[in-house]
N, C-alpha and C. Protein backbone atom coordinates (compact mmCIF):
# COMPACT_ATOMS: atom_id res chain seq x y z
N UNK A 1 -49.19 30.05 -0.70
CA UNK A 1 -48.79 31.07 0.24
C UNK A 1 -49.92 32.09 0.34
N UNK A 2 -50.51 32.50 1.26
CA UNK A 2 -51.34 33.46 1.67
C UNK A 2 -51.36 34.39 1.78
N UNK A 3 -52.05 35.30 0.97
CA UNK A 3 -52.14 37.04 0.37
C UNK A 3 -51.24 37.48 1.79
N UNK A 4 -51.63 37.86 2.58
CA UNK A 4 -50.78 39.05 3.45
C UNK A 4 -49.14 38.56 3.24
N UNK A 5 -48.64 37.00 3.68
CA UNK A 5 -47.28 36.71 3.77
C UNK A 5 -46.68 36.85 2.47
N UNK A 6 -47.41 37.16 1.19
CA UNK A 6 -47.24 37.83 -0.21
C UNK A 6 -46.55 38.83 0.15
N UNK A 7 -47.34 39.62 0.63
CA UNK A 7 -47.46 41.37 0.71
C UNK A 7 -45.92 41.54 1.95
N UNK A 8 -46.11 41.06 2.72
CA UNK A 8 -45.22 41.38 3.76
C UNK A 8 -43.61 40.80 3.20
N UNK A 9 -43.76 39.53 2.08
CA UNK A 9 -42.17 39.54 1.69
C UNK A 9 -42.16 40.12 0.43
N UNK A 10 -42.96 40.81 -0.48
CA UNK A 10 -42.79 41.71 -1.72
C UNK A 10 -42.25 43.12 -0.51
N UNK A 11 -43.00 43.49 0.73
CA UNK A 11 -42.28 44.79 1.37
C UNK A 11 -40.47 44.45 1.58
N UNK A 12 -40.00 43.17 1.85
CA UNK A 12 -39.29 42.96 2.30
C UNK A 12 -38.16 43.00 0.88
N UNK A 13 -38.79 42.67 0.02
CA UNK A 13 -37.70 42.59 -1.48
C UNK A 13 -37.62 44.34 -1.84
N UNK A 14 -38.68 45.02 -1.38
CA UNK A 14 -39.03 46.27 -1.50
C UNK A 14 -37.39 47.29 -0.73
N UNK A 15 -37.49 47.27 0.79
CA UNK A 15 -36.55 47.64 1.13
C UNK A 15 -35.48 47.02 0.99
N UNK A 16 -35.08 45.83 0.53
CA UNK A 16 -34.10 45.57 0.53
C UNK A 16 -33.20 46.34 -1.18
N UNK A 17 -33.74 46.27 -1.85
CA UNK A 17 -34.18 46.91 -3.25
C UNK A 17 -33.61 48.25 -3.17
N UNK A 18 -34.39 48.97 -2.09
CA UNK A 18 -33.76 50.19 -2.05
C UNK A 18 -32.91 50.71 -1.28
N UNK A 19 -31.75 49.81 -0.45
CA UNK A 19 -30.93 49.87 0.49
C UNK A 19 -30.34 49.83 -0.70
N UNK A 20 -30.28 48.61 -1.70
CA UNK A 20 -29.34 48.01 -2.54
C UNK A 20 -29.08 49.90 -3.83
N UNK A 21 -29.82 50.16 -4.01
CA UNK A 21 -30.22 51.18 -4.77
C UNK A 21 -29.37 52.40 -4.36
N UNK A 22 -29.66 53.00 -2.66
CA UNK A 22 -28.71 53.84 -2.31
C UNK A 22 -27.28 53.49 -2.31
N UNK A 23 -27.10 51.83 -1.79
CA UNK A 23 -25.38 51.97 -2.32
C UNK A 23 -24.99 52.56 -3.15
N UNK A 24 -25.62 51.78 -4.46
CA UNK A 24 -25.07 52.05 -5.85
C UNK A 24 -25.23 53.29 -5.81
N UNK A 25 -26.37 54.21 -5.79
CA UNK A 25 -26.18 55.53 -6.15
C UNK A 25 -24.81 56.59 -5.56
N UNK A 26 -24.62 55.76 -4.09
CA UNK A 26 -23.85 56.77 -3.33
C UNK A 26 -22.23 56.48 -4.17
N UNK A 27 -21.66 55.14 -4.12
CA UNK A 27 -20.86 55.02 -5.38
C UNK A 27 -20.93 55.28 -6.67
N UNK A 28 -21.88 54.87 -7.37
CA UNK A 28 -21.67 55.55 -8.65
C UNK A 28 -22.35 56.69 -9.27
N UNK A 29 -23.38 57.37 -8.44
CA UNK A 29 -24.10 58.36 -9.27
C UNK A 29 -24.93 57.86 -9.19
N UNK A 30 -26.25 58.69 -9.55
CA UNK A 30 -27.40 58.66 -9.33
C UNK A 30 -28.07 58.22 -11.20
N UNK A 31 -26.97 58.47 -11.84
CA UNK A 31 -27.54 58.10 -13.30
C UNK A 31 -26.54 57.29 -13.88
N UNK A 32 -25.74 56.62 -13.19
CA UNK A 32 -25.35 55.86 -13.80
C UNK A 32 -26.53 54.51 -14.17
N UNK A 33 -25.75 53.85 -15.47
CA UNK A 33 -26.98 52.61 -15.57
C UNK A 33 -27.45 51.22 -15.01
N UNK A 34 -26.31 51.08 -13.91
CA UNK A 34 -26.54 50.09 -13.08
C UNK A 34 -27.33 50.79 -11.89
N UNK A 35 -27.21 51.99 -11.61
CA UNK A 35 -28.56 52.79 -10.83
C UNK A 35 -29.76 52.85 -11.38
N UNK A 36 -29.66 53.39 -12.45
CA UNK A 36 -30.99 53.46 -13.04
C UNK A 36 -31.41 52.12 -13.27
N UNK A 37 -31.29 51.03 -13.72
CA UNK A 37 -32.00 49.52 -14.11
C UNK A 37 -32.14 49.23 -12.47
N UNK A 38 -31.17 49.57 -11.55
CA UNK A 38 -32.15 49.04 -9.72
C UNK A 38 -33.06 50.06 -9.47
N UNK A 39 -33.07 50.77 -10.02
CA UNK A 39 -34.15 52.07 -10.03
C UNK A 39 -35.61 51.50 -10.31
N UNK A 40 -35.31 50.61 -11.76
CA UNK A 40 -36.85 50.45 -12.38
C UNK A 40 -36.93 49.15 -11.81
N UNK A 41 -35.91 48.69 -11.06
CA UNK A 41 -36.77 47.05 -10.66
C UNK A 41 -36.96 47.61 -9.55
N UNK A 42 -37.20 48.70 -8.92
CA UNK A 42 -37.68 48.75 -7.64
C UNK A 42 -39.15 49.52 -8.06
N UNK A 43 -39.08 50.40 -8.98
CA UNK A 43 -40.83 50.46 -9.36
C UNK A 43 -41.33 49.15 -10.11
N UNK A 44 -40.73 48.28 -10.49
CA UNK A 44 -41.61 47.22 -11.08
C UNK A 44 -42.10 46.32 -9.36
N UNK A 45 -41.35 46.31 -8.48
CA UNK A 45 -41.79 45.83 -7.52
C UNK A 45 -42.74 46.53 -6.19
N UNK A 46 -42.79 47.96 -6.68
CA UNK A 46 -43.29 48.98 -6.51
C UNK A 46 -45.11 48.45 -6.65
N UNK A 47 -44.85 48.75 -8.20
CA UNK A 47 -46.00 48.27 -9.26
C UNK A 47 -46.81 47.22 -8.18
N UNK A 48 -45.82 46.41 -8.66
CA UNK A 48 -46.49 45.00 -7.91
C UNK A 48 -46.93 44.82 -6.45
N UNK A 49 -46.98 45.68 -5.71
CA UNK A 49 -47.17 45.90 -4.51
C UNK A 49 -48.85 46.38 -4.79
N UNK A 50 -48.73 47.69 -4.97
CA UNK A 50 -49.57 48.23 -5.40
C UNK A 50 -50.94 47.78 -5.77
N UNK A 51 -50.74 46.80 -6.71
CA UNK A 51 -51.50 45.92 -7.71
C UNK A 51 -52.32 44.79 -6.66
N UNK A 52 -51.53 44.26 -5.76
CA UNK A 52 -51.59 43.57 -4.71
C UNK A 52 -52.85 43.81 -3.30
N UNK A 53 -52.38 44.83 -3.47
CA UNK A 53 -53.19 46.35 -2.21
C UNK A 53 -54.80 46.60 -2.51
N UNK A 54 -54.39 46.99 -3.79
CA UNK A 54 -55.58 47.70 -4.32
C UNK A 54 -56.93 47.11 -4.58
């Protein structure tokens, strides 16, 4: 698979990540721990974007 179509479906796991993220927060809190663990897989995919870019 070829660097950009990388990049363009890591964006796509990206927002989807953080749609998934505001649910949870808007139901359970912003610290609960099923927020916080979609929290850090969205900077680990964050990360990995990044890493990608640079």
């Amino acid at each position: 698979m070829n660097s950009h179509l990388q990049q363009k479906l890591l964006l796509l796991r990206i927002e989807q990540k953080k749609q998934d993220m505001y649910r949870k927060a808007k139901s359970l809190g912003f610290t609960h721990p099923i927020v916080v663990t979609c929290s850090q897989e969205l900077d680990e995919l964050l990360n990995r974007y990044q890493r990608k870019v640079s």
